[in-house]
C-alpha atoms as a PDB file:
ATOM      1  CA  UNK A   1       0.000   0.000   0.000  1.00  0.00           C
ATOM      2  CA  UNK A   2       2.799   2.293   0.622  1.00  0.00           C
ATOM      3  CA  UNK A   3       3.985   2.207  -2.993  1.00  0.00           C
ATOM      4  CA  UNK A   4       0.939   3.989  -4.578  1.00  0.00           C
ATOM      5  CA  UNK A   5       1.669   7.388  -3.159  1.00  0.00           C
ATOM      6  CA  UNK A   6       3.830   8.918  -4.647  1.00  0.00           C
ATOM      7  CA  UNK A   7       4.793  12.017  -3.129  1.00  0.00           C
ATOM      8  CA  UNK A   8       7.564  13.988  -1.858  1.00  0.00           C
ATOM      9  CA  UNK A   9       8.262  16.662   0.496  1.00  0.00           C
ATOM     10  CA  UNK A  10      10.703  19.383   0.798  1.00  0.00           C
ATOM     11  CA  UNK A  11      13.291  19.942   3.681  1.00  0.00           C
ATOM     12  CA  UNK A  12      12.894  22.988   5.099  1.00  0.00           C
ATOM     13  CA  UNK A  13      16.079  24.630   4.173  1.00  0.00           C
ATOM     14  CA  UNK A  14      15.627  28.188   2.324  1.00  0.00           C
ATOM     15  CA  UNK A  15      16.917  31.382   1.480  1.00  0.00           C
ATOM     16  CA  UNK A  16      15.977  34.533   3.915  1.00  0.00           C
ATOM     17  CA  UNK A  17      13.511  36.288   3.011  1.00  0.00           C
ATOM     18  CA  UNK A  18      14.163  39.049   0.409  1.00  0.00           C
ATOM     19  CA  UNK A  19      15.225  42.541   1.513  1.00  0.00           C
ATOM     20  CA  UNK A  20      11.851  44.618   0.890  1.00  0.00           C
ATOM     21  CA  UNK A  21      10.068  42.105   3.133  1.00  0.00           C
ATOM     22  CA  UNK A  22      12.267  42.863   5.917  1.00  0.00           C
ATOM     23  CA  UNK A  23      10.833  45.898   7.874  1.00  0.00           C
ATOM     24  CA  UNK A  24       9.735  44.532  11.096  1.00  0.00           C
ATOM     25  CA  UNK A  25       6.990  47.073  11.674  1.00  0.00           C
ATOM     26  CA  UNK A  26       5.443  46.119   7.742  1.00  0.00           C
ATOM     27  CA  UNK A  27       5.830  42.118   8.529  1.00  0.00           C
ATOM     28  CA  UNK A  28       3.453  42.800  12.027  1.00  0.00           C
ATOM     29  CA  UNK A  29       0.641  45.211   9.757  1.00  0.00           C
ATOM     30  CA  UNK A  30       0.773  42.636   7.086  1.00  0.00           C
ATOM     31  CA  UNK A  31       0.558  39.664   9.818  1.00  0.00           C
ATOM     32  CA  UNK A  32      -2.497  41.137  11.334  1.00  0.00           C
ATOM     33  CA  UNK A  33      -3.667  42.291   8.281  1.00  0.00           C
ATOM     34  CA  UNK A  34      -3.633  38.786   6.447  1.00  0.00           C
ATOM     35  CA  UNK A  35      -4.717  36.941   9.080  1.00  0.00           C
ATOM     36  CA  UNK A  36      -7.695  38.718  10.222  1.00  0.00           C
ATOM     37  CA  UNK A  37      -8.869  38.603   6.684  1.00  0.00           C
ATOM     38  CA  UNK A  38      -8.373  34.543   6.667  1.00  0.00           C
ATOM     39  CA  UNK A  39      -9.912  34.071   9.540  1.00  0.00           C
ATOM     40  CA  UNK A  40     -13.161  36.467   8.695  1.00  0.00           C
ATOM     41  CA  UNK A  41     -12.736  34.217   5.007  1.00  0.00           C
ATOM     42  CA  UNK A  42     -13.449  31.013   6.952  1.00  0.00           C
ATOM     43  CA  UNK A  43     -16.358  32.311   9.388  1.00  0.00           C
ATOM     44  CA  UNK A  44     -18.115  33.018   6.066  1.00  0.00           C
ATOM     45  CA  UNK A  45     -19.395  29.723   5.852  1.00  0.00           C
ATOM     46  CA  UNK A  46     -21.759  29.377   2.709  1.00  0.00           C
ATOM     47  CA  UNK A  47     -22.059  32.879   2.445  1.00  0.00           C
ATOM     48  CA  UNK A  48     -20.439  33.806  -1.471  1.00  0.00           C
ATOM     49  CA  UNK A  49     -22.559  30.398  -2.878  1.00  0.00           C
ATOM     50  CA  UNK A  50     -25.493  29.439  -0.317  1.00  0.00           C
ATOM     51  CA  UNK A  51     -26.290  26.243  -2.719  1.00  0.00           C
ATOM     52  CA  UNK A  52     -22.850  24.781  -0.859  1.00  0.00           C
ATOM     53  CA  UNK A  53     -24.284  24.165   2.277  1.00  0.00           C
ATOM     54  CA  UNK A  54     -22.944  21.503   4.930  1.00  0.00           C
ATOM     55  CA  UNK A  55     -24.585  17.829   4.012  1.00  0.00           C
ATOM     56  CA  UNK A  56     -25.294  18.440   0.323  1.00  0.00           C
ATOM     57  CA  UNK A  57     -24.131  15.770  -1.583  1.00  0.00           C
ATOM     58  CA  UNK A  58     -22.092  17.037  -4.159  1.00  0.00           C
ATOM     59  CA  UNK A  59     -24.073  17.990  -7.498  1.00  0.00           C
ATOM     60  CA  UNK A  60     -23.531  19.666 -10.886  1.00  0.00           C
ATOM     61  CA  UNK A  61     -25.547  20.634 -14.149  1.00  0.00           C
ATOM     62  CA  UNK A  62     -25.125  18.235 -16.869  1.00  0.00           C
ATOM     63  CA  UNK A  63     -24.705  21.447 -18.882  1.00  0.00           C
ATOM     64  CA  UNK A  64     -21.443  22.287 -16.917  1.00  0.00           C
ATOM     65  CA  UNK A  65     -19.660  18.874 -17.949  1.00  0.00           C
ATOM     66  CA  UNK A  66     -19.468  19.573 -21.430  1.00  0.00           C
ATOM     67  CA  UNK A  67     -18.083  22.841 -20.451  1.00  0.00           C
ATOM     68  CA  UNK A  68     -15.258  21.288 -18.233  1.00  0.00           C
ATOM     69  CA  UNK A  69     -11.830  20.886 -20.385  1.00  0.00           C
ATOM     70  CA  UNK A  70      -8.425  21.298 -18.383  1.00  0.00           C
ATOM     71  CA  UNK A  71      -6.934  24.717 -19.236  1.00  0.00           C
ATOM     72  CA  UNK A  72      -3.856  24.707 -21.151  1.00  0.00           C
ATOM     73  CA  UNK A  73      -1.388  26.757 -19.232  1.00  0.00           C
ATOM     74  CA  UNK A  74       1.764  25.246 -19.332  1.00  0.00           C
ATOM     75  CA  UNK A  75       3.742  28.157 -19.521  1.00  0.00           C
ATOM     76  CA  UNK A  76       2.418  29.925 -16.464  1.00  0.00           C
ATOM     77  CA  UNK A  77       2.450  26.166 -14.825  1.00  0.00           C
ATOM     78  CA  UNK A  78       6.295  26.292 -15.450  1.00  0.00           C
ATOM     79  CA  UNK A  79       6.900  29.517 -14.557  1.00  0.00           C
ATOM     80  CA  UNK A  80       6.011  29.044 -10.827  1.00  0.00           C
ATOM     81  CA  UNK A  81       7.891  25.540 -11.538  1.00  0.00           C
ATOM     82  CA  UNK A  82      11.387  27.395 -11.728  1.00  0.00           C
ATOM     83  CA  UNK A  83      10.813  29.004  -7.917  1.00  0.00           C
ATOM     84  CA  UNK A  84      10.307  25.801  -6.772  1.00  0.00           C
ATOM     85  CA  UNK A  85      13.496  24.283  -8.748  1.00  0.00           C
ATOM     86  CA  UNK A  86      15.572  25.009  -4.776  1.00  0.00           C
ATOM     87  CA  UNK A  87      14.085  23.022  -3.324  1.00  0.00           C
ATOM     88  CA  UNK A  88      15.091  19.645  -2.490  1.00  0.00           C
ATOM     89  CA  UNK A  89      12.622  16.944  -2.422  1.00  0.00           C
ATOM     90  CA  UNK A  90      12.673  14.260   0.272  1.00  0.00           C
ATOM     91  CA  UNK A  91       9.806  10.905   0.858  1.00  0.00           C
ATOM     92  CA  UNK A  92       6.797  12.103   1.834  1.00  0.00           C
ATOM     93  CA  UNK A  93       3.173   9.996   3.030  1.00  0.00           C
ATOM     94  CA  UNK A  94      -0.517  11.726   2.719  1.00  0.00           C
ATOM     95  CA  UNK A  95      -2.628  11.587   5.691  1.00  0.00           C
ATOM     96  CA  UNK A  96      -5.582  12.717   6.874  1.00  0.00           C
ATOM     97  CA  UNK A  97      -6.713  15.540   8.381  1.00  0.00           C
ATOM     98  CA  UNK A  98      -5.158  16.361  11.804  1.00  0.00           C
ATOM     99  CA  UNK A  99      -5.999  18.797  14.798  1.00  0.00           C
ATOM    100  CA  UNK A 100      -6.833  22.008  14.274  1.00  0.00           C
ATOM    101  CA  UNK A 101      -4.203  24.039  15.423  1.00  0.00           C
ATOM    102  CA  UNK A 102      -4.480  26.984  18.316  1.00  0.00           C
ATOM    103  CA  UNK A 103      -4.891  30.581  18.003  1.00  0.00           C
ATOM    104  CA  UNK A 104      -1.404  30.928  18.416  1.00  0.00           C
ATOM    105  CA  UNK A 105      -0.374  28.531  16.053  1.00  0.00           C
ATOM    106  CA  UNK A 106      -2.262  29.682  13.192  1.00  0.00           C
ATOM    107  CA  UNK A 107      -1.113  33.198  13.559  1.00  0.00           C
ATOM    108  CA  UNK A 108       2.637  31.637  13.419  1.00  0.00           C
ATOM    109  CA  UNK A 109       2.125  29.132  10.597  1.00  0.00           C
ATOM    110  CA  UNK A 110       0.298  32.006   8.415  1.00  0.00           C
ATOM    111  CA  UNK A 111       3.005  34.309   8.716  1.00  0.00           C
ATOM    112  CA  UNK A 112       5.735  31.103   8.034  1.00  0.00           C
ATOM    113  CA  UNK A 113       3.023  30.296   5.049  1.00  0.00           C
ATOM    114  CA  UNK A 114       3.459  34.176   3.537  1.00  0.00           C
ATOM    115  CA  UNK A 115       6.993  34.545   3.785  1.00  0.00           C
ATOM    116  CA  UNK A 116       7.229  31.500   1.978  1.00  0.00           C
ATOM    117  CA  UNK A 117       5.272  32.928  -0.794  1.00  0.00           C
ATOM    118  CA  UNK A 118       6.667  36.052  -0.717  1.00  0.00           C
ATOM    119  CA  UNK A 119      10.346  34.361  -1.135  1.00  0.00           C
ATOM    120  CA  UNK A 120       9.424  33.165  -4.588  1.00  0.00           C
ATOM    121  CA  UNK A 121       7.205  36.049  -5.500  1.00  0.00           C
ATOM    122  CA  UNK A 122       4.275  33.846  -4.899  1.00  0.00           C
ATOM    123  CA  UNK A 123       0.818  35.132  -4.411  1.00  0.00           C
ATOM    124  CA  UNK A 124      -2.268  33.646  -3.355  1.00  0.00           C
ATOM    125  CA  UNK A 125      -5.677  33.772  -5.348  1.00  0.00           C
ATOM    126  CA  UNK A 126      -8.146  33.021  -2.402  1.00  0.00           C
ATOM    127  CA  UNK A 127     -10.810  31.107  -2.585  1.00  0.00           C
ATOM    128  CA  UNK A 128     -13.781  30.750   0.144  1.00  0.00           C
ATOM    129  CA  UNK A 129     -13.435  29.366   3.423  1.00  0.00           C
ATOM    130  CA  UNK A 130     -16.855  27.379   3.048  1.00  0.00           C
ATOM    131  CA  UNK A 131     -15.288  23.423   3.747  1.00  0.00           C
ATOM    132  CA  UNK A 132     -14.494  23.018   0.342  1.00  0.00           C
ATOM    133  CA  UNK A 133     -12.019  25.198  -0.207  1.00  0.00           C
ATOM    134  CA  UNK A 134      -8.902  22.517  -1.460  1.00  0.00           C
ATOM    135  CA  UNK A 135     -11.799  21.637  -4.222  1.00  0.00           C
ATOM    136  CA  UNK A 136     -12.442  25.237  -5.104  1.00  0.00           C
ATOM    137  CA  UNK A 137      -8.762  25.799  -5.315  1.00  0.00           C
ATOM    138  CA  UNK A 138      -7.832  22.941  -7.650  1.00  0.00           C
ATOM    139  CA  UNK A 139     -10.961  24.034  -9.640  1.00  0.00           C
ATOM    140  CA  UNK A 140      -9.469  27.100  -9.886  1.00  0.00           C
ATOM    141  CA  UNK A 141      -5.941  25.397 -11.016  1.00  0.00           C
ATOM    142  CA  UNK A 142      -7.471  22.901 -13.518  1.00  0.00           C
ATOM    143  CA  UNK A 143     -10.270  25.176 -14.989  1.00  0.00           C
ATOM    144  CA  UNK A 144      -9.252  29.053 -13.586  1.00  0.00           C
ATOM    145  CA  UNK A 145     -12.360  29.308 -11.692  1.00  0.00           C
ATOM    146  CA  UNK A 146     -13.114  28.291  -8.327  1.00  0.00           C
ATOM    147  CA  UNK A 147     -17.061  27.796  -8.927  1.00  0.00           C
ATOM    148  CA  UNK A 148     -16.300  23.821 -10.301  1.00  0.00           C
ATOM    149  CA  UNK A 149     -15.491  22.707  -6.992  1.00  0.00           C
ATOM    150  CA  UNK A 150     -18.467  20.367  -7.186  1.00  0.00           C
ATOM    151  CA  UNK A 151     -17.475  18.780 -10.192  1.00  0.00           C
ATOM    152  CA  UNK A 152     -14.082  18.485  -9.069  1.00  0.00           C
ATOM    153  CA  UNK A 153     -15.674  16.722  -5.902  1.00  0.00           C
ATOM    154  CA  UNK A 154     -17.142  14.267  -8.113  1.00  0.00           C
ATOM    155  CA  UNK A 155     -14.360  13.831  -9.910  1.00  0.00           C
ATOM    156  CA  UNK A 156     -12.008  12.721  -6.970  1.00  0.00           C
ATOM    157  CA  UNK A 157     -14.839  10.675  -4.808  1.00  0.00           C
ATOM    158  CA  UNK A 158     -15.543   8.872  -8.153  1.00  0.00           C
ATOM    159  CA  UNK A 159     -11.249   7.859  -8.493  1.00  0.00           C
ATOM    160  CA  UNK A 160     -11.658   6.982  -4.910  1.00  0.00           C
ATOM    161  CA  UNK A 161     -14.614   4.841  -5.496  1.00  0.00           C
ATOM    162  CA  UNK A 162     -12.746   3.227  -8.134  1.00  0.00           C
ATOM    163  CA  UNK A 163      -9.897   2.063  -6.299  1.00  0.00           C
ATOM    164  CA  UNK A 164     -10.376   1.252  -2.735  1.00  0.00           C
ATOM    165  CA  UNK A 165      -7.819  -0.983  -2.459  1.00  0.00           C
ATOM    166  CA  UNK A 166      -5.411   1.892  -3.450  1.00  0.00           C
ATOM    167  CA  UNK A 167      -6.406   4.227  -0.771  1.00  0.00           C
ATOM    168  CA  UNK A 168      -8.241   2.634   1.998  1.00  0.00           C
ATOM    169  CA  UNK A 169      -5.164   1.946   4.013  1.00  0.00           C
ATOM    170  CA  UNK A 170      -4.952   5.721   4.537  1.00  0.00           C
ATOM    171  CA  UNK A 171      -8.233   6.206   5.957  1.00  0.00           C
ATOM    172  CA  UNK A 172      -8.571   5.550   9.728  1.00  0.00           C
ATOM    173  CA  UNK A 173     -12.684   4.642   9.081  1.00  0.00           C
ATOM    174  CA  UNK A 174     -14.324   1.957   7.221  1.00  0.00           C
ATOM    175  CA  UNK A 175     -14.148   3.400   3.367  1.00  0.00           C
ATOM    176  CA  UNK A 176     -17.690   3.308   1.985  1.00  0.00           C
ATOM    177  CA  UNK A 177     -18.183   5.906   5.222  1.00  0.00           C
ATOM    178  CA  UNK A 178     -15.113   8.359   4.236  1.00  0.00           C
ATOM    179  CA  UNK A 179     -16.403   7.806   0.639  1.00  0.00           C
ATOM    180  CA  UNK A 180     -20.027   9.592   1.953  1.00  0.00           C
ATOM    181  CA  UNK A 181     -18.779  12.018   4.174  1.00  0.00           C
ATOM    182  CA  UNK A 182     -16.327  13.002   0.871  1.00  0.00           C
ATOM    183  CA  UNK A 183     -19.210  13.143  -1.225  1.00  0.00           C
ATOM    184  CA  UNK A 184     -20.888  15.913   1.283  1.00  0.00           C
ATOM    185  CA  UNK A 185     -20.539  19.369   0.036  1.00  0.00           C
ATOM    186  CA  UNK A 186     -18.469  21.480   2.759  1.00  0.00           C
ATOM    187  CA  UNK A 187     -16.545  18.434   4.056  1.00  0.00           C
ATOM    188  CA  UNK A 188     -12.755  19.436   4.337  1.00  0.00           C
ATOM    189  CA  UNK A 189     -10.185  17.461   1.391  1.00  0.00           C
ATOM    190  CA  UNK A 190      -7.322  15.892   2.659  1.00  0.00           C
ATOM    191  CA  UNK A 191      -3.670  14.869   1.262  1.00  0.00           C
ATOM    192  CA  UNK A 192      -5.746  11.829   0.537  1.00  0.00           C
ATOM    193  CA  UNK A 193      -8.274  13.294  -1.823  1.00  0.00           C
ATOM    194  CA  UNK A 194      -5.416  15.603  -2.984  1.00  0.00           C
ATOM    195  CA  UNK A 195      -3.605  11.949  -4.527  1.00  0.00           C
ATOM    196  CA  UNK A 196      -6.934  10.970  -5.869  1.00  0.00           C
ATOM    197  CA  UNK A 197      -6.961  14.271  -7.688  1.00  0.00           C
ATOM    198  CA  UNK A 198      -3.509  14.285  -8.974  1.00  0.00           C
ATOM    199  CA  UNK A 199      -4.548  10.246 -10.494  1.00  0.00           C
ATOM    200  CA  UNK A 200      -8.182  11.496 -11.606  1.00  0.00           C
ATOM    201  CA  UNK A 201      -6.279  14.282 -13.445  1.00  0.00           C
ATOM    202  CA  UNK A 202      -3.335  12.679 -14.418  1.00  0.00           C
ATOM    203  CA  UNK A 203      -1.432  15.736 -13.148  1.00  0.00           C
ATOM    204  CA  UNK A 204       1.341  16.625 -10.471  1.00  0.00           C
ATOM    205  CA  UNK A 205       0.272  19.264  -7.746  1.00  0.00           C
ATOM    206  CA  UNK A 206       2.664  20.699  -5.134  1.00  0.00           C
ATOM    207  CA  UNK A 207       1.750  22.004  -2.428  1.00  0.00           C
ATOM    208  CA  UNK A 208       3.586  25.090  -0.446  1.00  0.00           C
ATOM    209  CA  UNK A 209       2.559  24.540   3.417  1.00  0.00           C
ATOM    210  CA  UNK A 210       3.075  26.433   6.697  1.00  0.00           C
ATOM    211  CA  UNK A 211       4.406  23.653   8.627  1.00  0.00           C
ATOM    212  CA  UNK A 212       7.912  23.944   9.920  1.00  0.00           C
ATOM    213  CA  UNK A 213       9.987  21.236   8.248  1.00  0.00           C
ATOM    214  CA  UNK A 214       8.104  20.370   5.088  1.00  0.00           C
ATOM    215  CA  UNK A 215       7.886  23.481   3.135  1.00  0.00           C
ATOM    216  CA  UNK A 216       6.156  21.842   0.035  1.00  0.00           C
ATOM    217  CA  UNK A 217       4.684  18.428  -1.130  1.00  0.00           C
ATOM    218  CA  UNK A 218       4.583  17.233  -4.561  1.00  0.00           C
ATOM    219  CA  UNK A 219       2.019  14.767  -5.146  1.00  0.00           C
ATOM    220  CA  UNK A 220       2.651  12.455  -8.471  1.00  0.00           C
ATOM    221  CA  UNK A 221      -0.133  10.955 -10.581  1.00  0.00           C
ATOM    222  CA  UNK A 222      -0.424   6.909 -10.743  1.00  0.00           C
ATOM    223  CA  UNK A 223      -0.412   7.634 -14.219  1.00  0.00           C
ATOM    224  CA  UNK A 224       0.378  11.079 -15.859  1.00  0.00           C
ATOM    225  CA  UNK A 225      -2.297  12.356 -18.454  1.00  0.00           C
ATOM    226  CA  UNK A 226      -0.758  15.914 -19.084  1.00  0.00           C
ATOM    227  CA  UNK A 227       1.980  18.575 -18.870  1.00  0.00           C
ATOM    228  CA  UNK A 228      -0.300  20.668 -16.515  1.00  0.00           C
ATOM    229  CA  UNK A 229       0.924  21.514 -12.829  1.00  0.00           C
ATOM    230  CA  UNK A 230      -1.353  21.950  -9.587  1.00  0.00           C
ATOM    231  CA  UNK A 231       0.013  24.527  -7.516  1.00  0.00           C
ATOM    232  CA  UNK A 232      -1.605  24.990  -4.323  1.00  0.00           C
ATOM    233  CA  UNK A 233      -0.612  26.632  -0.914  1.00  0.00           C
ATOM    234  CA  UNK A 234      -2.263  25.143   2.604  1.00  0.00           C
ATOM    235  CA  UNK A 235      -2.589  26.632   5.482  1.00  0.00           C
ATOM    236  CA  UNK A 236      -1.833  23.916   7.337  1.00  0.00           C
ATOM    237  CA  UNK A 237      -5.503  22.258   8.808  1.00  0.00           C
ATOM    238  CA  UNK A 238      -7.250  25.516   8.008  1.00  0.00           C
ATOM    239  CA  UNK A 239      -7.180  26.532   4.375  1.00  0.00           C
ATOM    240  CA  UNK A 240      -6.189  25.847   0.674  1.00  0.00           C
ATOM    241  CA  UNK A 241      -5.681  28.664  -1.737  1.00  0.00           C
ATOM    242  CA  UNK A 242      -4.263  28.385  -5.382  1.00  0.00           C
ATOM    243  CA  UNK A 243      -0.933  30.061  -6.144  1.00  0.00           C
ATOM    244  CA  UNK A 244       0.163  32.602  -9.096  1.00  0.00           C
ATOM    245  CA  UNK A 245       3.130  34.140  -9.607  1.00  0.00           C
ATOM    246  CA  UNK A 246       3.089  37.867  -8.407  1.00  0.00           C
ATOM    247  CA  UNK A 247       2.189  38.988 -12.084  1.00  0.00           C
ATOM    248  CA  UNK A 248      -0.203  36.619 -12.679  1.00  0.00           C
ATOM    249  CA  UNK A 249      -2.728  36.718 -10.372  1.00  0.00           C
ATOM    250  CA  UNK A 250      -5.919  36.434 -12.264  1.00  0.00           C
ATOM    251  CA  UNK A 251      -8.196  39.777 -12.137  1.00  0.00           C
ATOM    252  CA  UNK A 252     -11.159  39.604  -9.887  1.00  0.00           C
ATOM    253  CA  UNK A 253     -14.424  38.459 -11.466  1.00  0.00           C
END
């Protein structure tokens, strides 16, 4: 069972942080700033999309389906690619979910998570903090908008469904139960569902996190279908958002 994951970490072992991020009085503002603005992102629970409510299994149009083709962006893909080309990658296993870390710790982690960011000239295009925001933000990797975070749902509980013998030994619970509670619109993805994306897709996805000594993850697919490139950041046990390069960030709609 260990064998089908294929991921892999990085050491934490990086640069400082560039000069113009340096002024101590700027890092607190922008500490306060960002986090109060995460936090008041994830008490917003349904609020931008009340058809995502807690319990809803997850639906989408038939119409939306045909809509649904993987963006071709493999030039901005490997453009955020070459800030990640320091890094060096070491083994790495998915789990699921842990605690929710304290006040304290969030406040530290976010500010670890931005620096990191700001180091490669990384921004983050946020997405709601409804429950099913790792599915909104590979929605808004794989089709540059968040809003097909349902489909996307489907998409991973249905590789999941598929292959239980692949990724049951993760899960702590008898399967066909994660399998519902994954199906439930606003229930939190984990580094499980985040493999079953990158083998639904066919696609690699790294991850920049806040935690101390992994600074990112790079999830492989089973098998690879395309060139394209997940790149995600995570808060670590409170948010996803997807990444951009500083002069990419997509406009606000």
């Amino acid at each position: 069972m260990g064998n089908m994951i294929r991921g892999r970490s990085c050491c934490e072992d990086l640069p400082a942080p560039s000069k113009r991020y340096s002024d101590a009085e700027g890092r607190e503002n922008d500490r306060q700033l960002e986090y109060r603005k995460e936090v008041e992102a994830r008490d917003e629970v349904g609020n931008a999309n009340s058809r995502c409510s807690p319990g809803e299994k997850s639906r989408f149009d038939d119409d939306d389906v045909d809509i649904l083709h993987l963006e071709d962006e493999c030039v901005l893909d490997g453009e955020v690619g070459k800030r990640f080309n320091q890094m060096v990658p070491v083994p790495h296993v998915p789990k699921i979910n842990g605690e929710i870390p304290s006040i304290e710790e969030e406040v530290s982690d976010h500010q670890r998570l931005i620096d990191r960011l700001r180091l490669y000239f990384l921004v983050e295009n946020k997405v709601q903090g409804d429950g099913n925001c790792q599915f909104r933000a590979l929605s808004d990797q794989l089709y540059r908008s968040p809003e097909h975070h349902k489909f996307v749902r489907h998409q991973i509980v249905s590789q999941l469904k598929s292959c239980p013998e692949m990724y049951g030994g993760y899960v702590p619970m008898a399967f066909d139960d994660y399998l519902k509670k994954m199906s439930e619109i606003g229930e939190w993805g984990d580094h499980v569902t985040l493999q079953a994306a990158a083998d639904s897709y066919g696609v690699k996805i790294f991850v920049i996190t806040s935690f101390k000594e992994t600074s990112y993850i790079e999830i492989l697919p089973r098998i690879p279908k395309s060139k394209r490139v997940i790149f995600l950041s995570f808060w670590a046990e409170v948010h996803y958002n997807s990444i951009y390069p500083e002069e990419e960030l997509p406009e606000p709609k």
